[in-house]
Every structure is written in structure tokens, then in C-alpha cells.
Protein backbone atom coordinates (compact mmCIF):
# COMPACT_ATOMS: atom_id res chain seq x y z
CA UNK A 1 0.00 0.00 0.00
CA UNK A 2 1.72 3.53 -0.84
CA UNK A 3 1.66 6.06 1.44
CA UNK A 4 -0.45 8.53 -0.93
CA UNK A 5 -3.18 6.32 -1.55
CA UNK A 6 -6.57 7.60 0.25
CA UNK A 7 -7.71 4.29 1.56
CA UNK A 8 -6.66 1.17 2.30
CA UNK A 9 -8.79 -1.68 -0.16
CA UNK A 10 -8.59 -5.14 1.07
CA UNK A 11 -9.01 -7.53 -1.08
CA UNK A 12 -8.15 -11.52 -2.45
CA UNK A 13 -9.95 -13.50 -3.86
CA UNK A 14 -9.88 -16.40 -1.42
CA UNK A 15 -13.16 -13.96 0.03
CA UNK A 16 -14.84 -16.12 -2.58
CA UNK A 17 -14.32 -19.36 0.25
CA UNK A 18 -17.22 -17.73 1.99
CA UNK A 19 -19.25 -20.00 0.39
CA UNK A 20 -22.51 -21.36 2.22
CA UNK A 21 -23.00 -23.30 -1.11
CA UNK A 22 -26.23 -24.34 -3.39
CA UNK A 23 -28.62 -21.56 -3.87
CA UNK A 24 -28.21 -19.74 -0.43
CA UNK A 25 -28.09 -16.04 -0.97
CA UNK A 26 -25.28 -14.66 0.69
CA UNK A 27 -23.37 -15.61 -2.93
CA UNK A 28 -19.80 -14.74 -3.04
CA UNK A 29 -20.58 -13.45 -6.33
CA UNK A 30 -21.66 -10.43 -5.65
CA UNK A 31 -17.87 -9.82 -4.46
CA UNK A 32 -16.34 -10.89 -7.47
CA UNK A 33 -18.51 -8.91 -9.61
CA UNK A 34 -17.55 -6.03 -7.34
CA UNK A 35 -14.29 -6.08 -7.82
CA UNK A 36 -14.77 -6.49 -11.51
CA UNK A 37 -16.66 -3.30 -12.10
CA UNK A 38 -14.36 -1.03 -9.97
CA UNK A 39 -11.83 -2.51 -11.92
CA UNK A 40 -12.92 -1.68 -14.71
CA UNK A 41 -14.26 1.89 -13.80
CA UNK A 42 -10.19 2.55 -13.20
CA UNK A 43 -11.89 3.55 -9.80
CA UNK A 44 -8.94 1.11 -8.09
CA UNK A 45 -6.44 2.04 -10.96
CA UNK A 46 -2.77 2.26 -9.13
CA UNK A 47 -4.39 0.77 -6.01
CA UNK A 48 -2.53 -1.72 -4.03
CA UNK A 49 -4.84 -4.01 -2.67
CA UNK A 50 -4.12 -4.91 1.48
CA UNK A 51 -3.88 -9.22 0.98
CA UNK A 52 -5.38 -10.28 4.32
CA UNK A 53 -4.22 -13.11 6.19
CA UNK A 54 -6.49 -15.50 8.90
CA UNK A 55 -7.53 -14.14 11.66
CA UNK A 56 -5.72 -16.19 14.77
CA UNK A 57 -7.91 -18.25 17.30
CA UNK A 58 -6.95 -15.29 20.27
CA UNK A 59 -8.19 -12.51 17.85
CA UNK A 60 -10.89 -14.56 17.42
CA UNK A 61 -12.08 -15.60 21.00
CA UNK A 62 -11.81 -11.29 21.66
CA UNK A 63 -15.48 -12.01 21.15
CA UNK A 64 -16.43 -15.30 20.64
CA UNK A 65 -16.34 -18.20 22.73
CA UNK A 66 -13.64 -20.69 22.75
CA UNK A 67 -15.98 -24.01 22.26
CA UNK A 68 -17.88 -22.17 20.03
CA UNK A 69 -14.29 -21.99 17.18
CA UNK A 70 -13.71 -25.90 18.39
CA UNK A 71 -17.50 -25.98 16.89
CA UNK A 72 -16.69 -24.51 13.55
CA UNK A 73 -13.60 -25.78 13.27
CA UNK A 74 -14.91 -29.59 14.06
CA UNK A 75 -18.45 -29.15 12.11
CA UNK A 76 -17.27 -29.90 8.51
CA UNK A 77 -15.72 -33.43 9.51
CA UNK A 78 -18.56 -34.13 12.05
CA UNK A 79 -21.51 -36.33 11.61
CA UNK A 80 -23.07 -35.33 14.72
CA UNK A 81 -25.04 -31.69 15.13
CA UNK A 82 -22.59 -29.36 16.63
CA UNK A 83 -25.48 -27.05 17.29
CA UNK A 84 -23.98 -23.49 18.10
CA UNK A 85 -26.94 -22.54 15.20
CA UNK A 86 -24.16 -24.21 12.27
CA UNK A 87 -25.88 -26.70 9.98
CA UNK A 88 -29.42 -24.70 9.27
CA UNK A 89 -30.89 -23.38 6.48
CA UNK A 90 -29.09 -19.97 7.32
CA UNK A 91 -25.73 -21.13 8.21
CA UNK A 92 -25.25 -24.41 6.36
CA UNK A 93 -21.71 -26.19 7.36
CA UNK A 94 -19.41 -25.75 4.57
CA UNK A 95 -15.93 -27.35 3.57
CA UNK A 96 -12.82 -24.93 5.55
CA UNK A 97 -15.74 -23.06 7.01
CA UNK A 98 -13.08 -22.26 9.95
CA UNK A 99 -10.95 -20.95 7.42
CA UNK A 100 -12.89 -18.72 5.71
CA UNK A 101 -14.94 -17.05 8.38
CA UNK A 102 -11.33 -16.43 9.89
CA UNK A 103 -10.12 -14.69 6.39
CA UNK A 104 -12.79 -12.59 6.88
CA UNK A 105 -12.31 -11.37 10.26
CA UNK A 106 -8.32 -11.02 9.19
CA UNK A 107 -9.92 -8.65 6.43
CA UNK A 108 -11.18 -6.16 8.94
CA UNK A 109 -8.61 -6.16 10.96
CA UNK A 110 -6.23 -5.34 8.19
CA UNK A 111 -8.02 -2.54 7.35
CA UNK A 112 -7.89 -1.65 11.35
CA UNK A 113 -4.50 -2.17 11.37
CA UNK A 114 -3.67 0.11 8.93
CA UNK A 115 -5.66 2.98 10.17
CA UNK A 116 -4.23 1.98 13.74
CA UNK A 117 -0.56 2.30 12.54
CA UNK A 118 -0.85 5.73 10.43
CA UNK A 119 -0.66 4.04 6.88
CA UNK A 120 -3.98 5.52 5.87
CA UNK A 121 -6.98 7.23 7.14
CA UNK A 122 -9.95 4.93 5.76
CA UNK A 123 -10.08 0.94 4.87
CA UNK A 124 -12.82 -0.42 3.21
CA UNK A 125 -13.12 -4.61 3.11
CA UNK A 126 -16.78 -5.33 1.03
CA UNK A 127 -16.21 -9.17 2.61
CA UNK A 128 -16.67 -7.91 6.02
CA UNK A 129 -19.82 -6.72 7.77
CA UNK A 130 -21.04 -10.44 9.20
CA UNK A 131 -22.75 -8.40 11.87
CA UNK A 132 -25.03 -11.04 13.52
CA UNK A 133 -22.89 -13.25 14.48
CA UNK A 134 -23.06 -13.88 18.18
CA UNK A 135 -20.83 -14.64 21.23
CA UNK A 136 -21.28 -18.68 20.86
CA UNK A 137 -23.24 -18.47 18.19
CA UNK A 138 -23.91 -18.39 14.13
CA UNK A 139 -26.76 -16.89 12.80
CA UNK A 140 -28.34 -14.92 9.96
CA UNK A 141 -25.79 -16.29 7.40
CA UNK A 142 -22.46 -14.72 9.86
CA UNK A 143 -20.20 -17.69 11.26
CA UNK A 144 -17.65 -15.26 13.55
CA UNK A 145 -18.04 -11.40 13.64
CA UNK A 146 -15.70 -9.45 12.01
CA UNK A 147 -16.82 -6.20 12.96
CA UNK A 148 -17.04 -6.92 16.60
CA UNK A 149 -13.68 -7.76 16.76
CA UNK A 150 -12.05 -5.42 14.92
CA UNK A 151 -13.81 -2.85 17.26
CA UNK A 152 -12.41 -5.04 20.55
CA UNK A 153 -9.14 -4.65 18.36
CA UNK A 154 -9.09 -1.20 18.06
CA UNK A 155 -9.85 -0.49 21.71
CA UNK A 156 -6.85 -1.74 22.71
CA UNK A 157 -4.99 -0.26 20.07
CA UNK A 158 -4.95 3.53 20.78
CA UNK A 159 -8.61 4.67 20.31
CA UNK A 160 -10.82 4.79 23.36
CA UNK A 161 -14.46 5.72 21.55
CA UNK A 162 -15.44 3.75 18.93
CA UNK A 163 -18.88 4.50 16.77
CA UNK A 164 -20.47 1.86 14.93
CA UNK A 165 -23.29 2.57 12.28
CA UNK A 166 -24.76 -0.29 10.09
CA UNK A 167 -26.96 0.48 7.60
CA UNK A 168 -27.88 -2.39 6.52
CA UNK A 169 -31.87 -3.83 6.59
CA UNK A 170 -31.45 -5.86 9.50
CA UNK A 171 -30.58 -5.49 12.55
CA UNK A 172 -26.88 -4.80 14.06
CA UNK A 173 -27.47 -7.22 16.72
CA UNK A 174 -23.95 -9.22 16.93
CA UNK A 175 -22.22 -5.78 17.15
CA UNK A 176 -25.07 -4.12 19.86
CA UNK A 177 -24.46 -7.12 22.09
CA UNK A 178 -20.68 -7.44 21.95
CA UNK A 179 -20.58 -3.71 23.58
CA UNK A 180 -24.18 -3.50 24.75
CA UNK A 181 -22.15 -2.64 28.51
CA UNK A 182 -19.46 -0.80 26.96
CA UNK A 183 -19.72 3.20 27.19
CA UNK A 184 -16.70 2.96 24.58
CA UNK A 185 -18.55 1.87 21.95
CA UNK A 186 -21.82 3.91 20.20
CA UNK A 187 -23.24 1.46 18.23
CA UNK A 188 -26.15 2.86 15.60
CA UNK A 189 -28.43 0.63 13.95
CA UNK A 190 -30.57 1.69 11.17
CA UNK A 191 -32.85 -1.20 9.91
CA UNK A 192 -36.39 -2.22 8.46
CA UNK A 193 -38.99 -2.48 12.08
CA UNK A 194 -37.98 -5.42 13.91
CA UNK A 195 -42.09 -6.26 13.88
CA UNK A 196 -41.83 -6.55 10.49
CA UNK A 197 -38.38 -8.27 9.40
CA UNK A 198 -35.76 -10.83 11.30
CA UNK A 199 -34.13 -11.06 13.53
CA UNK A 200 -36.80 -9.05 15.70
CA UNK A 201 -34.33 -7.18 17.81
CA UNK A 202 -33.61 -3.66 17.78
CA UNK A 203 -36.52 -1.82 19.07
CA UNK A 204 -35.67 2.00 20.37
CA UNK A 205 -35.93 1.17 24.00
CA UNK A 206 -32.76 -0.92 23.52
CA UNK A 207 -30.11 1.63 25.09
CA UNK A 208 -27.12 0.04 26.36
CA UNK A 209 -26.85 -1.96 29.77
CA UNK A 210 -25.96 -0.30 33.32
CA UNK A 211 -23.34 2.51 32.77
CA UNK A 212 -23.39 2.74 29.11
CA UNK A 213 -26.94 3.85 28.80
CA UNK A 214 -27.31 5.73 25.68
CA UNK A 215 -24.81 3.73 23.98
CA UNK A 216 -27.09 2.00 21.75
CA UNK A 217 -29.23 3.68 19.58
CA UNK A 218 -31.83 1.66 17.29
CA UNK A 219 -33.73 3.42 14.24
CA UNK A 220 -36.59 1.19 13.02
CA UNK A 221 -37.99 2.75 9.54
CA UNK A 222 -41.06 1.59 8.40
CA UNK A 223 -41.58 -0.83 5.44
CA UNK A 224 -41.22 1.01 1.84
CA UNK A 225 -39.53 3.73 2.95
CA UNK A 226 -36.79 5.20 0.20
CA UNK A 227 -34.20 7.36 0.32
CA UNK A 228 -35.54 10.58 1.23
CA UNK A 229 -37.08 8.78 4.28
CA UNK A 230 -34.16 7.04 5.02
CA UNK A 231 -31.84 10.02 4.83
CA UNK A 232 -33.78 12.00 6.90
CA UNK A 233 -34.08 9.53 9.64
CA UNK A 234 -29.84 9.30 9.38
CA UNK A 235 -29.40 13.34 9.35
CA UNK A 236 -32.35 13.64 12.17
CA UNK A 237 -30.47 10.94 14.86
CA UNK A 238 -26.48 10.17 14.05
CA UNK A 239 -24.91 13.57 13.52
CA UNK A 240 -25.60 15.23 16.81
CA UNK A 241 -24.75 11.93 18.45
CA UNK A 242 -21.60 11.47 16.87
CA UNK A 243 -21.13 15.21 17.76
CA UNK A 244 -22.37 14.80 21.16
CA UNK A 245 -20.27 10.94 21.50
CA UNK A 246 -16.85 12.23 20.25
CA UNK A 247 -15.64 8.99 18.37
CA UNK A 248 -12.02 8.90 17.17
CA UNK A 249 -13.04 6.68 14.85
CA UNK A 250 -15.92 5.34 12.80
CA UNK A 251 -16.58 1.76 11.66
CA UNK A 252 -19.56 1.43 9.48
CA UNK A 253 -21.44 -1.77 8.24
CA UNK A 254 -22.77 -0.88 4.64
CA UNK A 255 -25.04 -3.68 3.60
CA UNK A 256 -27.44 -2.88 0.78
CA UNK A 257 -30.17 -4.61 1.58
CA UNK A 258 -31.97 -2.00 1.88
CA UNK A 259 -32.34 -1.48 -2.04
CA UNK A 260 -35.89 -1.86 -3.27
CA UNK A 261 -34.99 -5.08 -5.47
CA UNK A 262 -33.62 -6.83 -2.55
CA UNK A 263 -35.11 -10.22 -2.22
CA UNK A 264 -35.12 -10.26 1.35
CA UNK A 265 -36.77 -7.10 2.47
CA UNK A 266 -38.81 -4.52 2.41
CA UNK A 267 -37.05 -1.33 2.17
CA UNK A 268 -36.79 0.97 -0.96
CA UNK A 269 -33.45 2.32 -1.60
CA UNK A 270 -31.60 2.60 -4.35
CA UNK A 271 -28.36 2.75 -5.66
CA UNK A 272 -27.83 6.84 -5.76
CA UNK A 273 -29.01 6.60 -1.97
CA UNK A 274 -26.81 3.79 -1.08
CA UNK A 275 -23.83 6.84 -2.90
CA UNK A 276 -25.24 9.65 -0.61
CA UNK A 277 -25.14 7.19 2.75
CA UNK A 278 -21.53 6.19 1.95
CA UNK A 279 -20.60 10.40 0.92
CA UNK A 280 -22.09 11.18 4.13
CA UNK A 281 -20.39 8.41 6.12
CA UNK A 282 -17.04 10.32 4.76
CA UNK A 283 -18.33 13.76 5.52
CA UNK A 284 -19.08 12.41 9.33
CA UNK A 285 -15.81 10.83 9.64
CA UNK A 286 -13.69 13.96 8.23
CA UNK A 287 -15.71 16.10 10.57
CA UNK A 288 -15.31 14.18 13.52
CA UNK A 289 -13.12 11.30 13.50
CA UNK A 290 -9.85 12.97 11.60
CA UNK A 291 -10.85 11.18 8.68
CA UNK A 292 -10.53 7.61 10.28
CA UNK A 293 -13.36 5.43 9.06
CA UNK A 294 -13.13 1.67 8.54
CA UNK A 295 -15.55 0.64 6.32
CA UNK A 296 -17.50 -3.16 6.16
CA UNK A 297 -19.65 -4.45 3.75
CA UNK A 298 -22.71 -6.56 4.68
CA UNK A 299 -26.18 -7.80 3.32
CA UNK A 300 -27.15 -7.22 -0.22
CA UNK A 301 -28.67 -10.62 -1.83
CA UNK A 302 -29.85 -8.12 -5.97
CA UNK A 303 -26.17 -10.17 -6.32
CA UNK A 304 -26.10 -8.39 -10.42
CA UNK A 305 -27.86 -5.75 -10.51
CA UNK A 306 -27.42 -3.93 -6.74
CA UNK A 307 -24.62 -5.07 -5.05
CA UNK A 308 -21.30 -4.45 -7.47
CA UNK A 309 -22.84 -0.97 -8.44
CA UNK A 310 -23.35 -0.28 -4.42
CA UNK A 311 -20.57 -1.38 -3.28
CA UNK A 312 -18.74 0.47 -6.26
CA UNK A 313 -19.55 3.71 -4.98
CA UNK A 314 -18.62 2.73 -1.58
CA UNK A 315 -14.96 1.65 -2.56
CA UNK A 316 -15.08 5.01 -5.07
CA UNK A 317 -15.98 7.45 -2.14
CA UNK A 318 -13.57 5.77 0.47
CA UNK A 319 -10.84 6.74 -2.18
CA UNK A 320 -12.16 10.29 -2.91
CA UNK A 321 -12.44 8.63 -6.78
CA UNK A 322 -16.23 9.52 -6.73
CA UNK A 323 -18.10 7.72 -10.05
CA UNK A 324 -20.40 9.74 -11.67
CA UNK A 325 -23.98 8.52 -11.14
CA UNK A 326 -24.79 8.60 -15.27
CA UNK A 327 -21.46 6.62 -16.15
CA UNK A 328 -22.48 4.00 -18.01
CA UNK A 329 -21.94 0.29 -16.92
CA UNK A 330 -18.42 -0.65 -18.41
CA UNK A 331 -19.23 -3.11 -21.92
CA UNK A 332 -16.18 -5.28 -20.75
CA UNK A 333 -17.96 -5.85 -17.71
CA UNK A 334 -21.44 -5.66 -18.93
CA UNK A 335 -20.34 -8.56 -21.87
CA UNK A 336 -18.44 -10.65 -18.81
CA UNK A 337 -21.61 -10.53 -16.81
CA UNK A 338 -24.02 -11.34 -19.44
CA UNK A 339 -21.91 -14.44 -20.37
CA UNK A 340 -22.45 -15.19 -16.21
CA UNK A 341 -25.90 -14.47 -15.81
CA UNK A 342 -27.39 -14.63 -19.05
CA UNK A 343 -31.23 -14.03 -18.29
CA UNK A 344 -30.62 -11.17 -15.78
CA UNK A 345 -31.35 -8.26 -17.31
CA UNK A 346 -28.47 -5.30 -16.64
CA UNK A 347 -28.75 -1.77 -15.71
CA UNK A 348 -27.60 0.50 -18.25
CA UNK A 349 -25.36 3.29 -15.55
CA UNK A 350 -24.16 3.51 -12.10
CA UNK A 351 -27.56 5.07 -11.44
CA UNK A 352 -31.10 4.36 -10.61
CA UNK A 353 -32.24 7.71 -11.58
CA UNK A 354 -33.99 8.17 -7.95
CA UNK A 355 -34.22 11.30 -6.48
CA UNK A 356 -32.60 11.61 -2.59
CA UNK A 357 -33.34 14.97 -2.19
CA UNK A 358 -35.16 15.42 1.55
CA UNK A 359 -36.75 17.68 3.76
CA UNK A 360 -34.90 18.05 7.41
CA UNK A 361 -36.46 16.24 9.80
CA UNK A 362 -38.60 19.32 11.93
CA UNK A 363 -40.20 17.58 15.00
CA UNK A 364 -43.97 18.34 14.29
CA UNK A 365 -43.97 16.04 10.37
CA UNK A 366 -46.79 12.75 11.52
CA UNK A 367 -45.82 10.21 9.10
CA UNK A 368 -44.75 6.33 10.37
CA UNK A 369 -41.21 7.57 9.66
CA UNK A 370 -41.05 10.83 11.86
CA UNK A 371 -42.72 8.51 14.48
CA UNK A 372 -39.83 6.47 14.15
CA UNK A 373 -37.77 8.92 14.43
CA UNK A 374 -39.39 10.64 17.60
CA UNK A 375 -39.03 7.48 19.34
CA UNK A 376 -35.58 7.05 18.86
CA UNK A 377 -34.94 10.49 19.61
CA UNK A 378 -37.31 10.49 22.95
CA UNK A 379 -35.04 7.41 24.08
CA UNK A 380 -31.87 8.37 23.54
CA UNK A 381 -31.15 12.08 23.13
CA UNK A 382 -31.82 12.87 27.22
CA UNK A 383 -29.21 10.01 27.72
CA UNK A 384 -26.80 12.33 25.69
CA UNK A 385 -28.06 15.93 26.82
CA UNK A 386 -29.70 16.52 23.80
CA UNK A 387 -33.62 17.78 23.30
CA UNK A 388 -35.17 15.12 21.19
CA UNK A 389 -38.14 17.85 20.98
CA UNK A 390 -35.29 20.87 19.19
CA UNK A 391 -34.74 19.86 15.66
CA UNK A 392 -31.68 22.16 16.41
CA UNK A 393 -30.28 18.85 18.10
């Protein structure tokens, strides 16, 4: 990685060994494809590409139980169930599933590293963001939990408040419950109602156990709500308590589930807000964090049409290399990914021609989503000393 480069991009292609197999969505497609069309873009033209390596069984167990790796390590090989939620529909065993899940978790810590020891500012790794995994625990398609412990990493390696935002459909609830007693740690979770969509956590009165009250902040946005909704939500809740929290860094989970053609949900993003989220994560992080921001990828099952465009602009904005929203899709890339995929039909640009303009949230609006956001606010902002009633806060 040379010193001038904006952000650190990790990246191999042994990601693809994430593979829970057959036709389970989490695809490790959707990476390759990535990778393809920010290739191709030039957006990682002259980029140097961090290789990760495993994470160890010690940087592992920083939040996960030690039986719980014997589990994963033993399940391929075993004819027994090894329970630990491995083996289900969700999280189906898979050949080196050990291995992989520990690339992963390497990934993000790379990228930690290198914002730890000075080389760069930002690190983006699109494998990462396996945010439900729990303490003994798989679930919701996440074997170990990358962003947990690269968060326990960076703790005790010179910053001392951490803020986590995922903005992905579901819940953050891995990440919430690996610091739900740790005033360190602001973790904010933006996500479809938990009435509505699993896992059914993440409900506004979840604040953070004794002495980190506050710490926890859950927004949950109605079904069908787009990007003007969703924005406003974001703009009405996380600045002023970033502002108010004082992180030296920011880690941020970016799953695009959220889009409106995502199989599994039933948000209605798309693509141009998933580029104002990830321009705003950058904004946030050079106001308040010095510029450090790690960033994760996350849910996103659209595995042609969504994700690589998505996560394009992510990797584009973490290098200051923004892509025009009317480029047109690469033909090397569109021809490759015909050839793949031969009866999905391809977007034409890097846009979905959707408006994100919004309206500041003002404290008197009565839609489902300023209810939302009124609850969140009434929970959480007296925790911080803010007025959840002053749209000045």
C-alpha cells in the first residue's frame, strides 16, 4: 500500500471461500462482480490491494467463545449436530468453514491495522460486515463477527471511543451485544422495524446496559420507505450523536439490503441513496473522526444488478475517486456478466435515476417515519443531553 493512496482496499480472492453453497443467498458473487466493475471503472487504478491473512484463534475468542471456534472448526468433519446454530438453512456447514470465516475477520482487521498504525486514514473490506454473528453463536448467514472484533481490536490499540453505524436492513445485533455494557462503543443501527423483518431485535428502548446507557441507539424505519425517508431519519439521529459521543473513529457496516430489489426485504433504496449514505459516512468521519473510518460491507442478496454498483460507490468514495452517477456500466464488464448471468437483465449506468433529495427532519412532520424517528430520539437524546423535541439537536 503507498503512502499517498486515500484508503486502504482489502481484497483476495480467497473472500470467494465464503461460500454457504447451493442456492443460499449470501453468494460470493456479488464480491467478485464487485471487484470487476471497480476494476474496470479505473476507480482502483494504481491501487494496491491490502492481501489479508487469517484471523488467529486469540483474535478470534476477543469475542467469541472458545468451544464455540472448536465448533466450527470440528463441524465440517462431524456427523453429529454441533449445534452453536451451524448446519441450518441460514448457516449451512461448509468445507474450511473455519478458514474462511477467519479470512474474513483477518480482512477487517487489516483494514484496522492500517488505520491503527498511520498508513492511511480509511479501509474499506466489502467481505466484512457479518454483523449477527453472536458470542457462541452463528446466525443470519455470519459464522464469527468481524466487525465486533475489529472494534475489541481497536480499543486496545490507541482509540478509546469507537462509533459503529450499520446500515444495513437488518438489525446490528452481533455488534449491539458485543458492547451492549461498553460506554466505549456507540453502536447505531438503522434497519427495516424489527415487527416486520428478522431477527426481531432492535426496538428504540434498547439503550445500552448499566453505565453505558445511551450507547445504543436503534432506528426502526417503516416498510417502503426510500431514500428521502431514510436520509432524513440518518441526518435527524447520528450527527448530533456522533457530535455529542466524540468517536475517534468510525466503523460502518454498509449492507445494501436496503435497495428496493432486494429479495429479502422490504425497504426501498436505491443505488444513488446507497452513494449519498456512503458520501455522508465520509463527511461524518472527516468532521469528527480525523478522517478515520473503517468501512465493512454486509447484506445485499440483488447479487447483479445492486450489489457491485453499491458497493462500487462505496470503494469510489472511500478513495475520494467519486463515479459519476450517469457513467455508463463498463461493456467489458457488462459482456463478462451477461456471459455469467445470461437471463438477468443489466442496468444500463451507475444510477437508478432516484431522487434523494429530503426535507430536514422538523419535529412536528406525523408520518410512520417521523414517528420512528421521535421514538428514537425520545429514548436516547436525554441520555446524551440533547432535546429530542429541538430539531436544532
Amino acid at each position: 500500500m503507498g503512502a499517498e493512496e486515500t484508503a486502504a482496499v482489502v481484497w483476495d480472492e480467497s473472500f470467494l471461500g465464503y461460500d454457504l453453497g447451493g442456492d443460499h443467498p449470501l453468494n460470493p458473487v456479488r464480491l467478485d462482480l464487485t471487484i470487476r466493475l471497480a476494476t474496470s471503472l479505473g476507480v482502483l487504478d494504481g491501487v494496491e490491494t491490502l492481501v489479508p491473512h487469517p484471523a488467529t484463534d486469540a483474535e478470534i475468542e476477543r469475542v467469541h467463545e472458545p468451544s464455540y471456534l472448536s465448533a466450527v472448526q470440528a463441524a465440517p468433519m462431524a456427523a453429529w449436530d454441533v449445534g452453536h446454530g451451524l448446519g441450518t438453512a441460514d448457516n449451512p456447514v461448509f468445507e474450511r468453514m473455519h478458514e474462511a470465516s477467519a479470512l474474513v475477520v483477518g480482512g477487517s482487521l487489516a483494514g484496522a491495522r492500517a488505520i491503527a498504525d498511520g498508513r492511511t486514514k480509511r479501509a474499506v473490506n466489502i467481505a466484512g460486515g457479518l454483523h449477527h454473528a453472536m458470542r457462541d453463536h452463528a446466525a443470519g448467514f455470519c459464522v464469527y463477527n468481524d466487525c465486533a472484533v475489529a472494534i475489541s481490536w481497536l480499543l486496545d490499540n490507541g482509540f478509546d471511543r469507537v462509533a459503529y453505524i450499520d446500515s444495513d436492513v437488518h438489525h446490528g445485533d452481533g455488534v449491539q451485544d458485543a458492547f451492549y455494557d461498553d460506554p466505549r462503543v456507540l453502536t447505531i443501527s438503522l434497519h427495516q422495524n424489527p415487527l416486520s423483518l428478522w431477527p426481531g431485535t432492535g426496538r428504540p428502548a434498547e439503550l445500552g446496559g448499566p453505565g453505558a446507557e445511551g450507547t445504543a441507539v436503534n432506528v426502526a424505519l417503516p416498510p417502503g420507505t426510500r431514500d428521502p425517508g431514510w436520509l432524513r431519519a440518518f441526518h435527524a439521529t447520528v450527527p448530533a450523536l456522533l457530535r455529542g459521543f466524540r468517536p475517534q473513529i468510525l466503523v460502518t457496516q454498509c449492507g445494501v439490503d436496503t435497495h428496493r430489489e432486494d429479495p429479502l426485504a422490504d425497504l426501498a433504496l436505491s443505488v444513488d441513496g446507497h452513494r449519498a449514505i456512503y458520501r455522508t459516512f465520509r463527511d461524518l468521519a472527516e468532521e469528527i473522526t480525523g478522517g478515520h473510518w473503517l468501512a465493512l460491507g454486509g447484506g445485499g442478496y440483488e447479487l447483479v444488478r445492486v450489489v457491485p454498483r453499491s458497493w462500487t460507490h462505496l470503494l469510489a468514495t472511500a478513495l475520494d475517486r467519486d463515479v459519476d452517477p450517469k457513467t455508463p456500466l463498463p461493456a467489458d464488464w457488462v459482456a463478462d456478466t451477461a456471459k455469467r448471468a445470461p437471463n438477468w437483465p443489466l442496468p444500463a449506468t451507475m444510477s437508478d435515476d432516484a431522487d434523494v433529495a429530503f426535507e430536514p427532519w422538523g419535529g412536528d412532520a406525523d408520518t410512520p417515519l417521523d414517528a420512528a424517528v421521535r421514538e428514537t430520539r425520545r429514548a436516547v437524546f436525554p441520555l446524551h443531553g440533547l432535546d429530542p423535541d429541538d430539531p436544532r439537536d
